[in-house]
Protein backbone atom coordinates (compact mmCIF):
# COMPACT_ATOMS: atom_id res chain seq x y z
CA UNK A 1 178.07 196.90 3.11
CA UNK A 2 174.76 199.15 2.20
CA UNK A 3 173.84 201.22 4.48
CA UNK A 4 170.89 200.43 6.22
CA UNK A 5 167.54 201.63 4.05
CA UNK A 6 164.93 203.54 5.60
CA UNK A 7 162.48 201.31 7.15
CA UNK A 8 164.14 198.41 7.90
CA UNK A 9 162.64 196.21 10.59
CA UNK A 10 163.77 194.36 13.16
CA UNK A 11 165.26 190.31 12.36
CA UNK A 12 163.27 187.39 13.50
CA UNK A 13 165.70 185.41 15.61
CA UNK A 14 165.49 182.20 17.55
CA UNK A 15 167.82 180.96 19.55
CA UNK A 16 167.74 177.41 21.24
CA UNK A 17 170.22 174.28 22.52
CA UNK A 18 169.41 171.39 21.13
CA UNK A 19 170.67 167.72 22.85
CA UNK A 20 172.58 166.82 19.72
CA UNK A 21 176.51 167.33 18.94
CA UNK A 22 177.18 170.26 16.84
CA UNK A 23 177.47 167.72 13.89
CA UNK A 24 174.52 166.71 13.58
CA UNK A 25 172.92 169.76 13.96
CA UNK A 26 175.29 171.12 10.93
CA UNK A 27 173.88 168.71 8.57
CA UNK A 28 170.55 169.58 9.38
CA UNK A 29 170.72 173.52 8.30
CA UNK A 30 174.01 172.78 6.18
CA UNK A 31 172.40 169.75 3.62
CA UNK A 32 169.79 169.67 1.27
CA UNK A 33 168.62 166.43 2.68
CA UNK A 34 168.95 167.38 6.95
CA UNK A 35 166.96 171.04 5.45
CA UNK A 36 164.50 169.52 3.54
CA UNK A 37 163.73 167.25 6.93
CA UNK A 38 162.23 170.11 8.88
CA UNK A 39 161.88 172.84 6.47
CA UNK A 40 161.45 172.71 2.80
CA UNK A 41 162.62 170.58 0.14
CA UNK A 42 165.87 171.76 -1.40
CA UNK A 43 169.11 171.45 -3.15
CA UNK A 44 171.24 173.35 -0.88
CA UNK A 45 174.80 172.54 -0.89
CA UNK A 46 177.43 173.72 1.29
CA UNK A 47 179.29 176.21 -0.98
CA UNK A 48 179.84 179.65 -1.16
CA UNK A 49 178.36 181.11 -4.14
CA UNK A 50 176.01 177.89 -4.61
CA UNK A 51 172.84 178.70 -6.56
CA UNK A 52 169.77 176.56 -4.77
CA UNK A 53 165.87 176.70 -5.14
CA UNK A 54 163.89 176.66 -1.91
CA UNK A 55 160.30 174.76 -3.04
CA UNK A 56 157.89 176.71 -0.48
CA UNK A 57 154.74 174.32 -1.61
CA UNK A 58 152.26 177.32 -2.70
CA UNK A 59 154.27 180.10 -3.27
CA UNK A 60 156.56 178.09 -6.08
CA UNK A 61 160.25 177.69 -6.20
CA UNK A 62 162.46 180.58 -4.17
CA UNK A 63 166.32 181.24 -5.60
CA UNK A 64 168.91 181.03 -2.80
CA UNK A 65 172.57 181.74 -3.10
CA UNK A 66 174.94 180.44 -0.56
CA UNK A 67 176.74 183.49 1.09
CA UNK A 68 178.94 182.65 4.04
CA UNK A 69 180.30 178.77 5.12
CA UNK A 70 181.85 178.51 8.25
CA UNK A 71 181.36 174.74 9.09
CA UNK A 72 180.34 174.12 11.40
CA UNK A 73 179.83 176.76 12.97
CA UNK A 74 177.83 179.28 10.12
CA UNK A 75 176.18 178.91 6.58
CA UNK A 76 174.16 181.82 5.46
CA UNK A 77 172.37 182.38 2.14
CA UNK A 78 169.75 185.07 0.48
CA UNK A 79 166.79 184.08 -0.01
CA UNK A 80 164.45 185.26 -2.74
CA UNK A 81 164.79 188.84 -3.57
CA UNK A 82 165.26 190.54 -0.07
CA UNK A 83 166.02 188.12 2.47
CA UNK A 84 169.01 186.33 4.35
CA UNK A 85 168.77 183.24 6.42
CA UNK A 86 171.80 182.77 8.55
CA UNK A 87 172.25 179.73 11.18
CA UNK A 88 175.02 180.46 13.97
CA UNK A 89 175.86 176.88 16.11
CA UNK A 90 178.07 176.79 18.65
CA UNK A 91 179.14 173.57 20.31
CA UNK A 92 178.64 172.78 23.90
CA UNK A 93 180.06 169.35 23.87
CA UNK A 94 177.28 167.00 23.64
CA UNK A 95 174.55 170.22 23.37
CA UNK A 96 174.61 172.74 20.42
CA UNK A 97 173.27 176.11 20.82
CA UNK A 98 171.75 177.85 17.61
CA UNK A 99 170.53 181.01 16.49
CA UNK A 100 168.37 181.20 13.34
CA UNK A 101 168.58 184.66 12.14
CA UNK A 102 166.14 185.87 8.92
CA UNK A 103 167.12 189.07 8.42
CA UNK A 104 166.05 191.63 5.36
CA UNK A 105 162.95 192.71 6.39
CA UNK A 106 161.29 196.55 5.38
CA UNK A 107 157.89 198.11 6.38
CA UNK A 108 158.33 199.98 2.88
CA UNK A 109 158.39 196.19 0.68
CA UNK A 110 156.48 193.90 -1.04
CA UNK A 111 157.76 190.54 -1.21
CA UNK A 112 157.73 188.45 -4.71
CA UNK A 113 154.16 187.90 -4.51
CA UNK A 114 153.13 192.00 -3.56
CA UNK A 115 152.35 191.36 0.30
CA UNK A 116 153.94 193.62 2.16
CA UNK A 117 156.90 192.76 4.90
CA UNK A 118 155.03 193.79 8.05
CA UNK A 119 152.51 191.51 7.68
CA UNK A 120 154.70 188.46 5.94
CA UNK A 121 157.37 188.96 9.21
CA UNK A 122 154.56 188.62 11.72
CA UNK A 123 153.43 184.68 10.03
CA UNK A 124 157.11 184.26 9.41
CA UNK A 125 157.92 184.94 12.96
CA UNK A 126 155.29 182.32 14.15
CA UNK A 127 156.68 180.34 11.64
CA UNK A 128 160.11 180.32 12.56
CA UNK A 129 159.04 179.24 16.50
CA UNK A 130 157.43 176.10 15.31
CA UNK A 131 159.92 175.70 12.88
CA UNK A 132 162.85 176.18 15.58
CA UNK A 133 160.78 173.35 17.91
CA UNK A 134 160.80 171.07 14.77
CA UNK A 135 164.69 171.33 14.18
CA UNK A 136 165.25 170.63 17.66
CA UNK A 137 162.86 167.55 17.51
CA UNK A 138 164.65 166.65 14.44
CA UNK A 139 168.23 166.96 15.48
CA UNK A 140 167.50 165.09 19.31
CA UNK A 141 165.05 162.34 17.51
């Protein structure tokens, strides 16, 4: 693994339980269809080394690779240029706890579109809490 580069900020993570078996919750952050429900449209699939395009509306079509599958408890993949998106679940019977963990982040980079990390974290943070609440309303709906 790299060594961490100068600069590097801190992860935006959430962490939540959602009233939904750890199932269901899977296919929401683990299909193309249950992702594209609360977050963006997408042809994820659940395969290491899958190549995937994230449409974020404005900004155009990201690249994603899938990095780690561990169903159901972990799927991870890169994101753009510099980041990672991981989701952790861990099943508590008829709850599911899960972290969302976007990781990546330098005070010293520009993202694809030359705005720099600092200030793209902060609205991704915010984000990523109202996206979190919509996951959970999706997965317990």
């Amino acid at each position: 693994m790299e060594h961490e580069k100068q600069g590097a900020l801190p992860d935006i993570r959430y962490t939540g339980v959602f009233k939904a078996p750890i199932q269901k919750v899977w296919k929401a952050v683990a299909t193309a269809e249950g992702l594209s429900a609360w977050f963006m449209p997408n042809d994820l699939e659940p395969v290491v080394g899958h190549e995937f395009q994230l449409n974020a509306g404005p900004y155009g079509m990201s690249p994603c690779k899938v990095t780690e599958v561990d169903e159901p408890r972990k799927i991870a993949f890169r994101w753009g240029k510099d980041w990672t998106l991981t989701f952790e679940l861990k099943d508590l019977a008829d709850q599911t706890e899960i972290t969302i963990i976007h990781s990546g982040w330098n005070e010293h980079t520009l993202t694809e579109f030359g705005q720099p990390h600092p200030i793209v974290r902060g609205v991704m943070d915010k984000g990523w809490a109202g996206l979190h609440q919509k996951l959970g309303a999706y997965v317990e709906g």
